[in-house]
Protein backbone atom coordinates (compact mmCIF):
# COMPACT_ATOMS: atom_id res chain seq x y z
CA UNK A 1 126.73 46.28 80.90
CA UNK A 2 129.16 42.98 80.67
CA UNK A 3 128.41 42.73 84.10
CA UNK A 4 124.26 43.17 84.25
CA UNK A 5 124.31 40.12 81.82
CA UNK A 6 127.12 37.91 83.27
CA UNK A 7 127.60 38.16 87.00
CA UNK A 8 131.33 36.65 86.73
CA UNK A 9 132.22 39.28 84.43
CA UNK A 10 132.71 41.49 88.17
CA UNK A 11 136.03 39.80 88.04
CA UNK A 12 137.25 42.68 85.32
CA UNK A 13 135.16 45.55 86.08
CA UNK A 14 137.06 48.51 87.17
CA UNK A 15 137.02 48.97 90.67
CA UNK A 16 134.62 51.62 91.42
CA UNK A 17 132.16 49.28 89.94
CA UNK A 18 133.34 46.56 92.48
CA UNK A 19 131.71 48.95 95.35
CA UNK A 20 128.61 50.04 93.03
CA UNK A 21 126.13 48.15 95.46
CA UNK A 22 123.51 48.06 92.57
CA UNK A 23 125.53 46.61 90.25
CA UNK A 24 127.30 44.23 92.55
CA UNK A 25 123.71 43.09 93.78
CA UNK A 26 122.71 42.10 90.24
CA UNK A 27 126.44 40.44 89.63
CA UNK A 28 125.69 38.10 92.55
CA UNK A 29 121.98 37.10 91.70
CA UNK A 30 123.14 35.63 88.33
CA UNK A 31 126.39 34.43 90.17
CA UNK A 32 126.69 34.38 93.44
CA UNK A 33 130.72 33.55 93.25
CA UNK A 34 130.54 36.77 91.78
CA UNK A 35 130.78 38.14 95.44
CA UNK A 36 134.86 37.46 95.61
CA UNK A 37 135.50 40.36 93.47
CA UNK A 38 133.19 42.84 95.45
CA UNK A 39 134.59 46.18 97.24
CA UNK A 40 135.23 44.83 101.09
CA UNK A 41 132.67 46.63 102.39
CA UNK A 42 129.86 44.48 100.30
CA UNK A 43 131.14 41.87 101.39
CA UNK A 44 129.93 42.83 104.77
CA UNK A 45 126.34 44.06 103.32
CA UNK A 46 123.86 41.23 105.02
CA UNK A 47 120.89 41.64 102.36
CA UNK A 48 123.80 41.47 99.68
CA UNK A 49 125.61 38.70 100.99
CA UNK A 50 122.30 36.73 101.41
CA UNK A 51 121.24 36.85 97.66
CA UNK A 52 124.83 35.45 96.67
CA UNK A 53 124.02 32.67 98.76
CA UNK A 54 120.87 32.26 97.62
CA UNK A 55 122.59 31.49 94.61
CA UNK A 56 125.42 29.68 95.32
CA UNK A 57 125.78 28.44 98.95
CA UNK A 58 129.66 28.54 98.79
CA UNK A 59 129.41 32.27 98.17
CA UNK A 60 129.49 32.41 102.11
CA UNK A 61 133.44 32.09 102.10
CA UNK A 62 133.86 35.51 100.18
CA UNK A 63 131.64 37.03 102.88
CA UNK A 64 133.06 39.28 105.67
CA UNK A 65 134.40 37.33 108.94
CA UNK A 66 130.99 38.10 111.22
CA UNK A 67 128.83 37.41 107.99
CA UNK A 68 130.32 34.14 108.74
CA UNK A 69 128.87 33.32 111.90
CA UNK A 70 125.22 34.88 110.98
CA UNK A 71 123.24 31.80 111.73
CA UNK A 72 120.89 32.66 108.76
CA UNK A 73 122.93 32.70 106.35
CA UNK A 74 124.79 29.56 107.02
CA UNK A 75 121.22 27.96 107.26
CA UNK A 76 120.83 29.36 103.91
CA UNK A 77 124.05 28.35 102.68
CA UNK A 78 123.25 24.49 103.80
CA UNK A 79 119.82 24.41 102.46
């Protein structure tokens, strides 16, 4: 619940909340730093990715390596 009302709070979650995609999703649209404590493999989840840049543009460095080089999102992350 910590976690639906304070995206940072992802930092202390257990992990198998780290890879609940749902929750994670939610984390990163009130905080998109919130993305460094994701499970790995969210990290490589486009559409998830995306909304934590929408909401903080240096969210982009927690993203997996070819996430990275997706031209959207960079564009995103510069806008």
């Amino acid at each position: 619940e910590a976690v639906r009302q304070h995206g940072s709070a992802l930092e202390y979650a257990a992990e198998p909340l780290k890879a609940d995609r749902e929750l994670v999703l939610e984390a990163v649209r009130q905080n998109g730093g919130a993305l460094a404590y994701a499970a790995e493999p969210l990290k490589a989840d486009r559409e998830l990715v995306l909304k934590a840049v929408l909401q903080d543009c240096a969210a982009l460095v927690y993203a997996a390596e070819p996430l990275k080089a997706d031209r959207e999102l960079v564009l995103e992350a510069v806008r």
